[in-house]
PDB file of N, CA and C in Angstrom:
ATOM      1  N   UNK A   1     -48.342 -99.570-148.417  1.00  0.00           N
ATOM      2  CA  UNK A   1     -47.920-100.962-148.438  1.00  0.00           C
ATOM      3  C   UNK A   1     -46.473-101.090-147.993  1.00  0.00           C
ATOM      4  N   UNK A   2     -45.264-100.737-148.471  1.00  0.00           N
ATOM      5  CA  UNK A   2     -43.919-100.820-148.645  1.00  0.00           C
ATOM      6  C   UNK A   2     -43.531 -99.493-147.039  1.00  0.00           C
ATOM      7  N   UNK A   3     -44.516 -98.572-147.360  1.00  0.00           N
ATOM      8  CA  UNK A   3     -43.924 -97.601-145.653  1.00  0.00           C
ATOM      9  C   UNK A   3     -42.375 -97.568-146.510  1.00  0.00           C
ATOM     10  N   UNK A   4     -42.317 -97.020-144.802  1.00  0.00           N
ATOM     11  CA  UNK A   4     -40.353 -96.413-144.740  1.00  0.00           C
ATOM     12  C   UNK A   4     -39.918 -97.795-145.221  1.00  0.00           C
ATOM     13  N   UNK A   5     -39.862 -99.020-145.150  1.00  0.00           N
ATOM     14  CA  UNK A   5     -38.892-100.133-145.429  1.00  0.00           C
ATOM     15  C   UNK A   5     -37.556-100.185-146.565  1.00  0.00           C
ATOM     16  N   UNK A   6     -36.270-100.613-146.281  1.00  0.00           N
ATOM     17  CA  UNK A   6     -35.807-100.337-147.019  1.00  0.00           C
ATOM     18  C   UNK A   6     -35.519-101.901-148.189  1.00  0.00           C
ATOM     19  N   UNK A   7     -36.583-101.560-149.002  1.00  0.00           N
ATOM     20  CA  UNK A   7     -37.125-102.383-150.276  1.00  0.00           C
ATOM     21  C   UNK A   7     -35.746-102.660-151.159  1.00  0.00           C
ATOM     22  N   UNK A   8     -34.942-102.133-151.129  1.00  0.00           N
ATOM     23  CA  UNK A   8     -33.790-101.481-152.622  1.00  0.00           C
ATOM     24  C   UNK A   8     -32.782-101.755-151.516  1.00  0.00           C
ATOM     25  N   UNK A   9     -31.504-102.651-152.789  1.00  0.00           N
ATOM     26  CA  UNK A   9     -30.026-102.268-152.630  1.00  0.00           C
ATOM     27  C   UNK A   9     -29.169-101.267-153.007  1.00  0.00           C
ATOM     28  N   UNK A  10     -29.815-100.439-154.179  1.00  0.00           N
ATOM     29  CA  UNK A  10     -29.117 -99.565-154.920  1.00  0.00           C
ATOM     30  C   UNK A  10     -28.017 -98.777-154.519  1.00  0.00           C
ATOM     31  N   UNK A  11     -27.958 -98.590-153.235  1.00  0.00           N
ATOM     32  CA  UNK A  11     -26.953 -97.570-152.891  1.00  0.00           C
ATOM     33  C   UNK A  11     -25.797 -98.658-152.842  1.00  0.00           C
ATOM     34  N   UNK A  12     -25.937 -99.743-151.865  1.00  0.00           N
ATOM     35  CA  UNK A  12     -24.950-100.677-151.317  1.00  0.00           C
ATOM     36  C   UNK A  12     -24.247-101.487-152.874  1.00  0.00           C
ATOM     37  N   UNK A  13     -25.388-101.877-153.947  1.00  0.00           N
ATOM     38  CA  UNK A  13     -25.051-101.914-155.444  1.00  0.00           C
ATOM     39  C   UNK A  13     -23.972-100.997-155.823  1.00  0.00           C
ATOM     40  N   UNK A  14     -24.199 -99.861-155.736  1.00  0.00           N
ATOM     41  CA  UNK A  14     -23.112 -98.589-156.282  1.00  0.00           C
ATOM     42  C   UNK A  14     -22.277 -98.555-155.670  1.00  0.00           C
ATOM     43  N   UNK A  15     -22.062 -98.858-154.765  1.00  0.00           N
ATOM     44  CA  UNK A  15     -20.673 -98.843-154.233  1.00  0.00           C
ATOM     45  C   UNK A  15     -19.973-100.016-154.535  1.00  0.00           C
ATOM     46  N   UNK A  16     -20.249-100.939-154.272  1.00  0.00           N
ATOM     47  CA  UNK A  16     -19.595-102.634-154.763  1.00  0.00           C
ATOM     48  C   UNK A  16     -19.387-102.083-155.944  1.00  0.00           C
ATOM     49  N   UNK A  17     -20.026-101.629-157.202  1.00  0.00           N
ATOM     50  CA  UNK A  17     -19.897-101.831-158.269  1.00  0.00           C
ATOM     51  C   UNK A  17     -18.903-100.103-158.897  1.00  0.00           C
ATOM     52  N   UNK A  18     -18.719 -99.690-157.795  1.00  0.00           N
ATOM     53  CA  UNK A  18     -17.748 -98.366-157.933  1.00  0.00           C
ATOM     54  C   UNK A  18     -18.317 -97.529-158.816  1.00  0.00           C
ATOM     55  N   UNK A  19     -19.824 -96.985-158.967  1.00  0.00           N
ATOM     56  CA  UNK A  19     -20.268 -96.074-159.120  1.00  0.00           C
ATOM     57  C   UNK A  19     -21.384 -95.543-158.678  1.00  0.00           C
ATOM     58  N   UNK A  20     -21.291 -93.766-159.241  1.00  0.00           N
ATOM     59  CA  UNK A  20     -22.145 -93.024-158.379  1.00  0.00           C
ATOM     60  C   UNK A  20     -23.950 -93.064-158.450  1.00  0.00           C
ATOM     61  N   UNK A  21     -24.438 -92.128-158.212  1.00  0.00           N
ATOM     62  CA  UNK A  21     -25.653 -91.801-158.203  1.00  0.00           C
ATOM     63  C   UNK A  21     -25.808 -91.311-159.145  1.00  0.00           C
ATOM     64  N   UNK A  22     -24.703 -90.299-159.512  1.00  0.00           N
ATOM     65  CA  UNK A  22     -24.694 -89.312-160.734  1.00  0.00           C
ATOM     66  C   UNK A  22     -24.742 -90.086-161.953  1.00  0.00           C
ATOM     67  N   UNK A  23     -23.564 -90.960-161.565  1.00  0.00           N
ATOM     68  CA  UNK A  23     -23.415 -91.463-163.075  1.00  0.00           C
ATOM     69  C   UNK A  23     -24.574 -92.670-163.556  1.00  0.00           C
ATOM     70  N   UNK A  24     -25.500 -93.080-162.154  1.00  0.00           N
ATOM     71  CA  UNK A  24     -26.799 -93.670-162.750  1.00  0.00           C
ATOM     72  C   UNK A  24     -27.715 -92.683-163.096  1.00  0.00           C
ATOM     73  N   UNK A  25     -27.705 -91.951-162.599  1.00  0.00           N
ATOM     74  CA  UNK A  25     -29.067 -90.835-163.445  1.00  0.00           C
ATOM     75  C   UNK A  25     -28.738 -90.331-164.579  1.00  0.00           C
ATOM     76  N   UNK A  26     -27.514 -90.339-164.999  1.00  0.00           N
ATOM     77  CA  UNK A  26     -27.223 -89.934-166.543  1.00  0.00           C
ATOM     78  C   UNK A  26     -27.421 -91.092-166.984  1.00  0.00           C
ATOM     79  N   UNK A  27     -27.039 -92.572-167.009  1.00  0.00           N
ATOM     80  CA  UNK A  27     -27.448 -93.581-167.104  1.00  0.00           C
ATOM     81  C   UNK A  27     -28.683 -93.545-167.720  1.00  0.00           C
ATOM     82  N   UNK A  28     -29.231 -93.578-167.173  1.00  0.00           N
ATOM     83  CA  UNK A  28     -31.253 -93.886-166.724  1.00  0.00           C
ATOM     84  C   UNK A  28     -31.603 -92.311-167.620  1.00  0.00           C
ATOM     85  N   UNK A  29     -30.885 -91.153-167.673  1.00  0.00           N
ATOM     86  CA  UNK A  29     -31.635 -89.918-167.958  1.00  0.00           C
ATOM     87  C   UNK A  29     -32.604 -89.728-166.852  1.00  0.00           C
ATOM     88  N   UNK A  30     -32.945 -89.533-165.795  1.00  0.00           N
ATOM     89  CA  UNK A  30     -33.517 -89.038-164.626  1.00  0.00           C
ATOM     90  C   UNK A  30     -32.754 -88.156-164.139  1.00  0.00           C
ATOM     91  N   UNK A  31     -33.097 -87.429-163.196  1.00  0.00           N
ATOM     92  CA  UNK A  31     -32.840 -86.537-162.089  1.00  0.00           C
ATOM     93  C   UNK A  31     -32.365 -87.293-161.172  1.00  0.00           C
ATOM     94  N   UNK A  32     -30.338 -86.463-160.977  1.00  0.00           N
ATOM     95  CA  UNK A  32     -29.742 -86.943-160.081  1.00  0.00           C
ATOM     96  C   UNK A  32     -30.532 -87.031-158.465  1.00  0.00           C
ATOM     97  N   UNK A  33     -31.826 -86.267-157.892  1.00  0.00           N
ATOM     98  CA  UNK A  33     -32.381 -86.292-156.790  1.00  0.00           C
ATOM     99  C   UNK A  33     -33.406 -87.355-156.669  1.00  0.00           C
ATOM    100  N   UNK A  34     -33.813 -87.639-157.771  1.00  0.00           N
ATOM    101  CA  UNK A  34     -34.826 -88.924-158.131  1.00  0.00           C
ATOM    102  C   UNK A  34     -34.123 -90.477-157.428  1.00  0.00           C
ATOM    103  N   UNK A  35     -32.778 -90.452-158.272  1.00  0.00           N
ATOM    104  CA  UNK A  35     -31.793 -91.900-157.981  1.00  0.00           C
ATOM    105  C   UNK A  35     -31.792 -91.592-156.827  1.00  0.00           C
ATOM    106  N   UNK A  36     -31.080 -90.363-155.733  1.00  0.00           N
ATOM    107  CA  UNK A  36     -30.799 -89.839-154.016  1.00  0.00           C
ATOM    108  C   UNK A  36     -32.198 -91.084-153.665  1.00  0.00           C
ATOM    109  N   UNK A  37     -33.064 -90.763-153.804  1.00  0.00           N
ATOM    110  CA  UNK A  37     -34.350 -91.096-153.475  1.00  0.00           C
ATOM    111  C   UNK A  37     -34.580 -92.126-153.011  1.00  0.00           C
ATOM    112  N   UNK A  38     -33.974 -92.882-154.717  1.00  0.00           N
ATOM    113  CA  UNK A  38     -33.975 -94.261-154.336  1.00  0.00           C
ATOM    114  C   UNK A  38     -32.943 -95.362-153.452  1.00  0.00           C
ATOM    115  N   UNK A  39     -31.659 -94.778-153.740  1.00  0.00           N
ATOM    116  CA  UNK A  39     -30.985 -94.868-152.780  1.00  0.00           C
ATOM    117  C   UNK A  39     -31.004 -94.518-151.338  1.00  0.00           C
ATOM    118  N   UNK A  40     -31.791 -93.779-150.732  1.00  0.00           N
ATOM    119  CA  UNK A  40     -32.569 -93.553-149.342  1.00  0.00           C
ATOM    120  C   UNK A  40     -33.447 -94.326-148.848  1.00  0.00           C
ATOM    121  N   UNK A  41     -33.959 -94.591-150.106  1.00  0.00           N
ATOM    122  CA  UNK A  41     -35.173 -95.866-150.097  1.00  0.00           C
ATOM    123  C   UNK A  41     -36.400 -94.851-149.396  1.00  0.00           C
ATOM    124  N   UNK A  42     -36.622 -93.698-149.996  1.00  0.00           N
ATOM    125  CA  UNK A  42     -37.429 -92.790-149.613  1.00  0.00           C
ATOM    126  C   UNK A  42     -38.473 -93.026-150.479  1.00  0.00           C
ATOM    127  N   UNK A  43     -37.693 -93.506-151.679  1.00  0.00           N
ATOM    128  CA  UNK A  43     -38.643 -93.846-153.067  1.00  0.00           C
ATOM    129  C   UNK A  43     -38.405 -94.966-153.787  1.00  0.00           C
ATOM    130  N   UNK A  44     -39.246 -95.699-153.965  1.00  0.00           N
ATOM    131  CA  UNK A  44     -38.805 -96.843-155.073  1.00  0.00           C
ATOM    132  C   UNK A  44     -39.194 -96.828-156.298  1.00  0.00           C
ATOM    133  N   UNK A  45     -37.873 -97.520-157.346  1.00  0.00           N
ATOM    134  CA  UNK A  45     -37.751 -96.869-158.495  1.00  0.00           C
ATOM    135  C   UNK A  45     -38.890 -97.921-159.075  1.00  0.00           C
ATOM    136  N   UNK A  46     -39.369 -97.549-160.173  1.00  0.00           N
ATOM    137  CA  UNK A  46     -40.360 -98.063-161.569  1.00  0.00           C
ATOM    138  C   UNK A  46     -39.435 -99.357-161.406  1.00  0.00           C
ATOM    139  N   UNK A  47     -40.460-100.866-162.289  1.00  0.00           N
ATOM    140  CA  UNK A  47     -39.839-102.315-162.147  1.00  0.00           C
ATOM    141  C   UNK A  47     -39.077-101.789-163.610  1.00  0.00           C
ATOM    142  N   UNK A  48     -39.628-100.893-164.655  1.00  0.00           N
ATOM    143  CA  UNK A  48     -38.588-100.804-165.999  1.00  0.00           C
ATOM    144  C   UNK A  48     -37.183-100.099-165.290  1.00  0.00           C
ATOM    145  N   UNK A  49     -37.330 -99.111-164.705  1.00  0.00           N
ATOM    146  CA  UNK A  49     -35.372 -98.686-164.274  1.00  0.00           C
ATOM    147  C   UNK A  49     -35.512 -99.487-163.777  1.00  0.00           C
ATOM    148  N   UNK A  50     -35.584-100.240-162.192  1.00  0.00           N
ATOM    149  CA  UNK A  50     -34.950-101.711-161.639  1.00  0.00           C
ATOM    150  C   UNK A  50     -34.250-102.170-162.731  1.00  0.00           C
ATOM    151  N   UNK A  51     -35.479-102.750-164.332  1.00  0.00           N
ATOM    152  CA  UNK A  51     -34.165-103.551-164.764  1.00  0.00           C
ATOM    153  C   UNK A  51     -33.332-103.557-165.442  1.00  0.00           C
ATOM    154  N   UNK A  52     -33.420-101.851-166.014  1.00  0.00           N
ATOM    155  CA  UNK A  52     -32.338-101.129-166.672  1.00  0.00           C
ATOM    156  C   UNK A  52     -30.999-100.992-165.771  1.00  0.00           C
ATOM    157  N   UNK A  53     -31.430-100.619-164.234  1.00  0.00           N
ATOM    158  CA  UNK A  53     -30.340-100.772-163.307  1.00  0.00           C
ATOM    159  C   UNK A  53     -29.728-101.534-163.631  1.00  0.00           C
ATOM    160  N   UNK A  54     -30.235-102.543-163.359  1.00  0.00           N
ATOM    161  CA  UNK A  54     -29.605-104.046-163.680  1.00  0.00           C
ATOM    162  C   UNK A  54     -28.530-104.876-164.475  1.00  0.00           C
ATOM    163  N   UNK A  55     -29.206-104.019-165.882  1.00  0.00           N
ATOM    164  CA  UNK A  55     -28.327-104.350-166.341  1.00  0.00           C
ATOM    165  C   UNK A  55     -27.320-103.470-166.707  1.00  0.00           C
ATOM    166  N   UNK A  56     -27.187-102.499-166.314  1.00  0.00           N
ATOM    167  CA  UNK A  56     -26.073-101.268-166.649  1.00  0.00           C
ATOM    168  C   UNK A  56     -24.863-101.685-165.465  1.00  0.00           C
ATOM    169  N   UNK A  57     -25.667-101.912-164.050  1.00  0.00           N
ATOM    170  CA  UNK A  57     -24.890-102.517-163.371  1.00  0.00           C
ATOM    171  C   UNK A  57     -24.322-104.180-163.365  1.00  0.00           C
ATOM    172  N   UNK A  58     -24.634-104.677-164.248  1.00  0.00           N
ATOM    173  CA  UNK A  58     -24.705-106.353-164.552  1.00  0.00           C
ATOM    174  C   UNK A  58     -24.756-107.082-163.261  1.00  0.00           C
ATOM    175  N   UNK A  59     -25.855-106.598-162.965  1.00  0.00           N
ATOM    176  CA  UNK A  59     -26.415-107.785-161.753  1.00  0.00           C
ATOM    177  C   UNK A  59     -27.328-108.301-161.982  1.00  0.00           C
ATOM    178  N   UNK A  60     -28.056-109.141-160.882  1.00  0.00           N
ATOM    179  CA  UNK A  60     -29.583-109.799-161.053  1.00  0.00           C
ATOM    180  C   UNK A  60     -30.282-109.078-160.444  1.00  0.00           C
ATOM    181  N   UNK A  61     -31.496-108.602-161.776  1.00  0.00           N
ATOM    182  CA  UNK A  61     -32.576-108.232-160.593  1.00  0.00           C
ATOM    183  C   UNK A  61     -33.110-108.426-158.943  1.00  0.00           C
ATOM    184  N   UNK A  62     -32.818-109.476-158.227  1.00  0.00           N
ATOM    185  CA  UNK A  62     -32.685-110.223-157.209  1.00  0.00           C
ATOM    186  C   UNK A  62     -31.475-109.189-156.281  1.00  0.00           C
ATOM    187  N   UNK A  63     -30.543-109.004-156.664  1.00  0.00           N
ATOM    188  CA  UNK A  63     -29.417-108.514-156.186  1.00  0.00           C
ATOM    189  C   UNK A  63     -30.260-106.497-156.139  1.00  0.00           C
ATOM    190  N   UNK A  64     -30.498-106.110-156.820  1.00  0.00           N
ATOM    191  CA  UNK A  64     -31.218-105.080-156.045  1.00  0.00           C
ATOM    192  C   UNK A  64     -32.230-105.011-155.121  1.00  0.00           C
ATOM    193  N   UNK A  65     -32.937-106.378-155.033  1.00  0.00           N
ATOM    194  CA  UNK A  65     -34.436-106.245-154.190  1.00  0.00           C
ATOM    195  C   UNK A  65     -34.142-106.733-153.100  1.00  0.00           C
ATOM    196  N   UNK A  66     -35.036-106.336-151.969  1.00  0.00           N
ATOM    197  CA  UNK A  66     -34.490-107.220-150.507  1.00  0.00           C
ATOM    198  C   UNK A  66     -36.063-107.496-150.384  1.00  0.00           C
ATOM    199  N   UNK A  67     -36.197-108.674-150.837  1.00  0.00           N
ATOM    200  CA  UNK A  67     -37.980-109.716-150.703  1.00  0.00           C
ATOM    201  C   UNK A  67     -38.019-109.991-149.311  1.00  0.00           C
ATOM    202  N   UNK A  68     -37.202-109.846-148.511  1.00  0.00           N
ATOM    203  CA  UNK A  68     -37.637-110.190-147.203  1.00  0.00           C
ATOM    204  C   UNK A  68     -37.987-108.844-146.506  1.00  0.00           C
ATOM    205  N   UNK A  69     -37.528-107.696-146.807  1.00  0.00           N
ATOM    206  CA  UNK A  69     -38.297-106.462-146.146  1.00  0.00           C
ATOM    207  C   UNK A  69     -39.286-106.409-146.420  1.00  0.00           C
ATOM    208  N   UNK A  70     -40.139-106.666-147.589  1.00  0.00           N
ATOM    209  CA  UNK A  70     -41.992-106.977-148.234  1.00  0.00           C
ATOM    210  C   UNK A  70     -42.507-107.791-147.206  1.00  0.00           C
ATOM    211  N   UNK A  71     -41.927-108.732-146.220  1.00  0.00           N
ATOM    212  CA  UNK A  71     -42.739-109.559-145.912  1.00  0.00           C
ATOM    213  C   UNK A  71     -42.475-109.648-144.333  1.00  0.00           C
ATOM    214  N   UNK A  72     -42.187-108.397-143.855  1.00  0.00           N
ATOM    215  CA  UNK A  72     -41.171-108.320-142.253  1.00  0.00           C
ATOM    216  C   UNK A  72     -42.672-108.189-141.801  1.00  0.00           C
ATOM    217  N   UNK A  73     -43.203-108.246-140.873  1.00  0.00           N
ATOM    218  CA  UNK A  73     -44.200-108.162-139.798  1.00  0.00           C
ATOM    219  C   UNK A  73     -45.603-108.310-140.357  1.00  0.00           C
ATOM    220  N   UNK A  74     -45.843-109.159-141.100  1.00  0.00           N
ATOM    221  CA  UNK A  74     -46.862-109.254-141.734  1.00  0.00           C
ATOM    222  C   UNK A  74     -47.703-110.631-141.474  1.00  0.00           C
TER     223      UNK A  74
END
């Protein structure tokens, strides 16, 4: 369904918000290569981390998702 598309802000999130990958997977308790993942957008994370992201990073759920890559050539 989703393919290569890149679904997730997370990486572009962590940087605005001046932190790492690392310090979300200790966050979250996952595997620092898991978050890589998602930040590659190789993998997309579970909707429960999304909204743990969320709020660790105090954004809107909205602000990690890009709803218009779901719906590019369809």
């Amino acid at each position: 369904m989703a393919g290569n598309k890149d679904l997730n802000r997370l990486k572009v999130v962590l940087v605005e918000k001046k932190k790492s990958s690392l310090w979300l997977s200790r966050q979250l308790g996952c595997a620092p290569t898991t978050v890589s993942k998602w930040c590659t957008n190789s993998s997309q994370p579970p909707l429960e981390m999304l909204m743990k992201t969320a709020k660790l990073l105090d954004v809107e759920l909205n602000d990690l998702v890009r709803f218009e890559e779901l719906y590019k050539n369809d």
